[in-house]
Protein backbone atom coordinates (compact mmCIF):
# COMPACT_ATOMS: atom_id res chain seq x y z
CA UNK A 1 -5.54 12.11 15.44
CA UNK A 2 -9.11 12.49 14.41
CA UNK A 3 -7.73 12.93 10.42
CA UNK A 4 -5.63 10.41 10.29
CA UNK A 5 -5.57 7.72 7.51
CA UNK A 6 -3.88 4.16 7.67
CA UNK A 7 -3.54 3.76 4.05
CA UNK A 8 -3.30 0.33 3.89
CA UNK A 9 -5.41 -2.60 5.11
CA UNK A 10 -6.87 -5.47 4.03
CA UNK A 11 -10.36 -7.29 4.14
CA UNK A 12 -10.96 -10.92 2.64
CA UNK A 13 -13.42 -13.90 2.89
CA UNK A 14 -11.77 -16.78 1.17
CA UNK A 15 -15.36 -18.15 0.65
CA UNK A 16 -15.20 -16.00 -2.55
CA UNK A 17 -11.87 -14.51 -2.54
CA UNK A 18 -9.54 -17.58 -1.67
CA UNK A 19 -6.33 -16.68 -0.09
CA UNK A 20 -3.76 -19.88 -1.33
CA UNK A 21 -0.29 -17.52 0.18
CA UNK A 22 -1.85 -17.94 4.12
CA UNK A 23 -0.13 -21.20 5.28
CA UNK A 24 -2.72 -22.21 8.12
CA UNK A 25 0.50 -23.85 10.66
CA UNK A 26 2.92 -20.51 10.15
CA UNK A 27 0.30 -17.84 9.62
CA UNK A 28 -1.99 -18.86 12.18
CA UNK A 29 -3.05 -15.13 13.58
CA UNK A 30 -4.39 -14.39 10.14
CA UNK A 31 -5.99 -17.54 9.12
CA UNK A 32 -9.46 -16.26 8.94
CA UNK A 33 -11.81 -14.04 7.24
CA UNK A 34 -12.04 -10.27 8.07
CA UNK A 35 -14.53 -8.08 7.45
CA UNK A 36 -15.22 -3.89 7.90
CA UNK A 37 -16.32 -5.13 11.76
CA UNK A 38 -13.10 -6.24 12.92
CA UNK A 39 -11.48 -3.00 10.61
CA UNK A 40 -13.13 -0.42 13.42
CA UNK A 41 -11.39 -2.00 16.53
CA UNK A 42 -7.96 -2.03 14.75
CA UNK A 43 -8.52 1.32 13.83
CA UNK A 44 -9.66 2.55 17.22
CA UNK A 45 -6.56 1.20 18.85
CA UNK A 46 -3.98 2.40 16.29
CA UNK A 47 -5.43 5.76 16.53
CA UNK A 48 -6.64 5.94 13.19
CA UNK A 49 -9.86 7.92 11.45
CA UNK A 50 -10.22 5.45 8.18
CA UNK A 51 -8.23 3.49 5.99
CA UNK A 52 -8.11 2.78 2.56
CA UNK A 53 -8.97 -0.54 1.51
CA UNK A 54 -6.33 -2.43 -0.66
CA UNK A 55 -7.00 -5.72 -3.06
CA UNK A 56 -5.13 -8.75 -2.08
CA UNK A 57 -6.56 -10.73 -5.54
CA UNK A 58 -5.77 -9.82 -8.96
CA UNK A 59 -9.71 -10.32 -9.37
CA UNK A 60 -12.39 -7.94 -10.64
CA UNK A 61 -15.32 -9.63 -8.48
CA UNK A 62 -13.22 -9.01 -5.39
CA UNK A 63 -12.69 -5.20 -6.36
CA UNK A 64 -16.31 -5.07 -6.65
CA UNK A 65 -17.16 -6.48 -2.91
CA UNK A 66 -14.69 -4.27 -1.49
CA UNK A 67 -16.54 -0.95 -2.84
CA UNK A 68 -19.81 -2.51 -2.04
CA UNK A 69 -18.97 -2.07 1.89
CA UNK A 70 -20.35 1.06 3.26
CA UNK A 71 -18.63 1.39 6.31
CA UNK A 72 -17.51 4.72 7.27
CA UNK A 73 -14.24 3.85 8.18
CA UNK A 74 -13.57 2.78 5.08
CA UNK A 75 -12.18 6.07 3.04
CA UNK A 76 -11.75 4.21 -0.50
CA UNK A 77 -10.18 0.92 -2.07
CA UNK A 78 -7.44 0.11 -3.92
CA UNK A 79 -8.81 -1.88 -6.46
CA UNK A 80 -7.50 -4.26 -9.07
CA UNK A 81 -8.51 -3.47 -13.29
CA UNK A 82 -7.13 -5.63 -15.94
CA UNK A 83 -4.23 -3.21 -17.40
CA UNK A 84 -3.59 -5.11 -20.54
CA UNK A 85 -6.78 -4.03 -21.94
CA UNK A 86 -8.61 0.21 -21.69
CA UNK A 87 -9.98 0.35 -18.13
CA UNK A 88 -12.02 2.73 -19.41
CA UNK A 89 -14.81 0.47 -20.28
CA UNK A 90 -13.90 -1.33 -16.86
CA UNK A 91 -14.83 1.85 -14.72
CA UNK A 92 -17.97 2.80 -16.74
CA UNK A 93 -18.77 -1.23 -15.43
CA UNK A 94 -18.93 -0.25 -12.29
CA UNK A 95 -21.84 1.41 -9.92
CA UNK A 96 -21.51 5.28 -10.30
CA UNK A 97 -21.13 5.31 -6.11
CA UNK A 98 -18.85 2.42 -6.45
CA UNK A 99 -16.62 4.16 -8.80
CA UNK A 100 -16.22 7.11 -6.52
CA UNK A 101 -15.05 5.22 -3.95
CA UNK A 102 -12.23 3.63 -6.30
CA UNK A 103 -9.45 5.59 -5.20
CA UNK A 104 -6.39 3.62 -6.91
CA UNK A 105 -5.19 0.21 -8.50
CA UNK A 106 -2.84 -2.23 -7.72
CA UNK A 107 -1.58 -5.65 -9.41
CA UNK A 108 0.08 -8.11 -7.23
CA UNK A 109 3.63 -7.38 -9.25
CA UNK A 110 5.40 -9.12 -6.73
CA UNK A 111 3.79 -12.65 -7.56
CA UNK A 112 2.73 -12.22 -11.10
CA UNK A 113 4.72 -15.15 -13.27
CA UNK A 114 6.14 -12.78 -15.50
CA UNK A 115 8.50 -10.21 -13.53
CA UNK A 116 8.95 -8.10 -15.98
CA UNK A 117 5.17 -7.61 -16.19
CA UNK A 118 5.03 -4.15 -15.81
CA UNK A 119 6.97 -3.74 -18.81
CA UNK A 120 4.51 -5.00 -21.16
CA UNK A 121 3.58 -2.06 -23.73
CA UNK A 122 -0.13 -3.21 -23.42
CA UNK A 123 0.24 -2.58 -19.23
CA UNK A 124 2.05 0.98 -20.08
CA UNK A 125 -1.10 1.72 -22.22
CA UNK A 126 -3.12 0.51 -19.49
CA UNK A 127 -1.34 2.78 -16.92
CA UNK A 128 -1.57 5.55 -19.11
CA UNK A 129 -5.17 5.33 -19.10
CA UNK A 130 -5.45 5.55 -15.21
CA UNK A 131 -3.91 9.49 -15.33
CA UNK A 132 -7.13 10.13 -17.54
CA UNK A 133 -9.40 9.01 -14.63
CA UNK A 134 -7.38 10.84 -12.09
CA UNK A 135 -5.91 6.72 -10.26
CA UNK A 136 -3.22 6.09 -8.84
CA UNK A 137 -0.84 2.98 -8.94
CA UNK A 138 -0.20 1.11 -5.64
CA UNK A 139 3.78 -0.89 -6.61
CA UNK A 140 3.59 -4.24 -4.67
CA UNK A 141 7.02 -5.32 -5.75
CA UNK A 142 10.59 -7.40 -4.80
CA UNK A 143 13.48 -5.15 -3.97
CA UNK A 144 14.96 -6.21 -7.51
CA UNK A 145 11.78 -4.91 -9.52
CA UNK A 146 13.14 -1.90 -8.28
CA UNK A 147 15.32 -0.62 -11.20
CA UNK A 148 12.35 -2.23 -13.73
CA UNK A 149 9.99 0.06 -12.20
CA UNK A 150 12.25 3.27 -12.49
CA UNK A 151 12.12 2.79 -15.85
CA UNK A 152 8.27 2.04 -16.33
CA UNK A 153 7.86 5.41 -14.14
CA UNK A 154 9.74 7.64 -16.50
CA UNK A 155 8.09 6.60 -19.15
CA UNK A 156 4.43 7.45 -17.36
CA UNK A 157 5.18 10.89 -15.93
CA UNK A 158 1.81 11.37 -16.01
CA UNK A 159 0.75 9.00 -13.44
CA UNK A 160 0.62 8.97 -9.93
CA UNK A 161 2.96 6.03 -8.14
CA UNK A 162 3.20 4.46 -4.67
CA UNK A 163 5.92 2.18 -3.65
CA UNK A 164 4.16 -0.30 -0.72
CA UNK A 165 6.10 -1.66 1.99
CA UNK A 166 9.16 0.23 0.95
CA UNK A 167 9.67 -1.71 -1.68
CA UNK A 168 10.00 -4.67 0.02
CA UNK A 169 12.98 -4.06 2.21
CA UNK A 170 11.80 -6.76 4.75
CA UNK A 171 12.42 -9.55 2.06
CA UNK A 172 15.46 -8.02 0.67
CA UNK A 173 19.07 -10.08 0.49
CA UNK A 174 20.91 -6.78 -0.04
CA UNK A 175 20.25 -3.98 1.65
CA UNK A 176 22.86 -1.62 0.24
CA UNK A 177 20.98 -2.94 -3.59
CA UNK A 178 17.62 -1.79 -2.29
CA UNK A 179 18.61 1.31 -0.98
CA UNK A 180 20.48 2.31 -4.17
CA UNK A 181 17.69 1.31 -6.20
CA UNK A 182 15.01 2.79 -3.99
CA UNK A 183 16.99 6.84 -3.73
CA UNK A 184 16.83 6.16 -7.68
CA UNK A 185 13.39 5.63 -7.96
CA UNK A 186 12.39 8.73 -4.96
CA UNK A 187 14.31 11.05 -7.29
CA UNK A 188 11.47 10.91 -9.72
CA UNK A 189 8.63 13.42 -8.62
CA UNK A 190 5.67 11.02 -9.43
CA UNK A 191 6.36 8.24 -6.76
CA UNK A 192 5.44 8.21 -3.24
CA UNK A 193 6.14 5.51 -0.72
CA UNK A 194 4.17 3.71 2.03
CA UNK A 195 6.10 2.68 5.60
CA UNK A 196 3.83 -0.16 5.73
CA UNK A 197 4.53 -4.07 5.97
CA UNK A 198 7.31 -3.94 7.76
CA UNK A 199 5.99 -4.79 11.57
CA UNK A 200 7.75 -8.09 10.95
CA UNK A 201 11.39 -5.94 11.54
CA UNK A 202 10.03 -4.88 14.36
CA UNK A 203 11.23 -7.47 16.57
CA UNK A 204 9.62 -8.84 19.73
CA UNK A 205 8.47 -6.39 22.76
CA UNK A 206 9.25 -3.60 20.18
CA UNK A 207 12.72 -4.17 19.87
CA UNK A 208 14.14 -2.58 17.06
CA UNK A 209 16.18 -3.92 14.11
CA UNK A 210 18.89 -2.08 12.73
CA UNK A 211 17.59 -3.03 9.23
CA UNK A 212 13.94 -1.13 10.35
CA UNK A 213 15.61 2.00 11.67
CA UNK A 214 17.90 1.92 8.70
CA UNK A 215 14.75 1.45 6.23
CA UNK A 216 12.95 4.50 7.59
CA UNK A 217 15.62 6.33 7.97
CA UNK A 218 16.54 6.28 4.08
CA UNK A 219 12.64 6.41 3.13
CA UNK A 220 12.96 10.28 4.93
CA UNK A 221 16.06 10.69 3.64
CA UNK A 222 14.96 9.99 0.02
CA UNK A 223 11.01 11.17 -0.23
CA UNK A 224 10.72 12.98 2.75
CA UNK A 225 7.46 13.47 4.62
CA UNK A 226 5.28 15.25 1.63
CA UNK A 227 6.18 12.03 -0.35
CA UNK A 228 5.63 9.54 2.63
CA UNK A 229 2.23 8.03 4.08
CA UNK A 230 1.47 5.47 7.12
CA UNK A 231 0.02 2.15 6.27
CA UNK A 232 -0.36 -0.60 9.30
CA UNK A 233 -0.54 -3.58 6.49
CA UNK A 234 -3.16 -5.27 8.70
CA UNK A 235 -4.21 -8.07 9.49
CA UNK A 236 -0.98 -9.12 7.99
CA UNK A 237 1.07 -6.74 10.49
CA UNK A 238 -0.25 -9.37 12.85
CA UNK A 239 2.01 -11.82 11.43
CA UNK A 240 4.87 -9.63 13.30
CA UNK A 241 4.27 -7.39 16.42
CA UNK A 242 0.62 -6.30 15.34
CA UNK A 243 -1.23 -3.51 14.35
CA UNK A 244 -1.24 -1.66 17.43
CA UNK A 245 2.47 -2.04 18.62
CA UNK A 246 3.38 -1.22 15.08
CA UNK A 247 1.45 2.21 15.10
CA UNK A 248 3.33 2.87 18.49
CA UNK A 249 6.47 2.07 16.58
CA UNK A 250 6.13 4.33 13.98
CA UNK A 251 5.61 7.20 16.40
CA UNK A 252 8.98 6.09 17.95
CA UNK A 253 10.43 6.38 14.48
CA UNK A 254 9.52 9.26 13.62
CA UNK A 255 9.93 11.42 16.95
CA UNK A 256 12.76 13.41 15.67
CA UNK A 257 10.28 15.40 13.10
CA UNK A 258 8.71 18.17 13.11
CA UNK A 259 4.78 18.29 14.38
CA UNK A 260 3.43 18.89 10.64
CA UNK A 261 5.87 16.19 9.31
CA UNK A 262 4.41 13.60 11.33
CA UNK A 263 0.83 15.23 10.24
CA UNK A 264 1.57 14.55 6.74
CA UNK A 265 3.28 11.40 6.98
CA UNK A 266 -0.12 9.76 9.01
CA UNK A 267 -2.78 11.88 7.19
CA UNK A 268 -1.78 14.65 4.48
CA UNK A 269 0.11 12.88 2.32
CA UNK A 270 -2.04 9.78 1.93
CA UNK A 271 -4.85 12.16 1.88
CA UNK A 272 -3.61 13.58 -1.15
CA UNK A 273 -2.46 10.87 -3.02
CA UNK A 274 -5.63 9.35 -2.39
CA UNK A 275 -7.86 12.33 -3.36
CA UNK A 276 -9.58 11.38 0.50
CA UNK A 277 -10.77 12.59 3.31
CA UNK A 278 -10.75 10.79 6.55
């Protein structure tokens, strides 16, 4: 798998980026800093080429430490920009080597106080802007900001959209809403979709859930391989069977395709998306 591409991990030292959500008694397998060192042993053991790096802050100075590391597994970071205001003058900010390795945004949607935040006319203007500079937009959502989203979507055909975790099935209180609101939103040819950040379905000694085989099984269904991309959600993953046994679940998942399905589903299509290459 020498092209392969997890496309989403995360780095953090809470000396400068602070991490309030990790609750030091329940989350104690994450409750410390990592850095691009301990990225390259994860990766070896998953199988993996490179990553791409996404933001867990809504914080400028943490986009800019991300795209200062020069490690060669990294293939790019998902960054955060302020999208109520041009991030136009935001990008020219940043180093001109920096700025290639930008290779997306994200805003933690799923936390922000106002849920209907990506409805705000000045974020649509702000998404806009991102087509111009050729960025995606990473969707870190609740199954219920589903529908919401839909709408923002159609209204930016121009820009490029990818739903994390599957829309965050693993959280979800109704299944049958998320799946009727997730087909709805694959129907729209600018969205993609991560199977990421859901190794916490995956049950102990890789048993699986009927809710995990059912999530992947609609994701197909719905976006199909050109439209879905691998993401181990690590170090978090660690929180439910880990990196590694999650990587060994996906390939159980997805045995039924065809060789060049799995290709694209663990390194085309995030490839792409991503403008990258591991």
């Amino acid at each position: 798998m020498s092209r392969s591409l997890d496309t989403h991990v995360h780095l953090w030292d809470r000396s400068t980026d602070p991490q309030p959500w990790i609750d030091p008694a329940a989350m104690t397998a994450i409750d410390r800093d990592f850095a691009p060192a301990d990225l390259a042993p994860m990766l070896d053991a998953t199988g993996m080429a490179a990553a791409v790096v996404v933001q867990s802050s809504n914080s400028a100075a943490e986009t800019r430490r991300l795209l200062a590391h020069r490690s060669p597994r990294i293939a790019g970071v998902v960054g955060w920009l302020d999208l109520t205001t041009d991030p136009g003058p935001q990008l020219d900010r940043l180093d001109p080597a920096d700025r290639r390795r930008l290779v997306g945004v994200r805003h933690l949607v799923h936390l922000d106080p106002d849920p209907e935040w990506l409805t705000r006319p000045a974020v649509g203007a702000g998404l806009g802007r991102l087509a111009e500079h050729d960025l995606g937009f990473d969707l870190v959502l609740r199954w219920r900001q589903l529908p919401l989203t839909a709408r923002v979507v159609k209204a930016r055909p121009d820009v490029r959209f990818v739903v994390d975790h599957l829309g965050g099935v693993a959280e979800a209180d109704d299944v049958a809403g998320w799946e009727t609101a997730l087909r709805e939103l694959a129907r729209l040819p600018t969205v993609w979709a991560k199977i990421s950040g859901l190794a916490t379905l995956a049950g102990p000694e890789r048993t699986r859930t009927s809710r995990l085989r059912h999530a992947v099984r609609v994701a197909l269904e719905a976006f199909g391989p050109d439209q879905l991309m691998y993401g181990s959600d690590w170090p978090v993953a660690e929180l439910g069977v880990g990196a590694a046994t999650w990587r060994a679940v996906v390939d159980e998942l997805l045995a039924e395709l065809s060789g060049p399905e799995r290709e694209a589903i663990l390194s085309g299509t995030g490839s792409a998306f991503y403008r990258v290459a591991p």
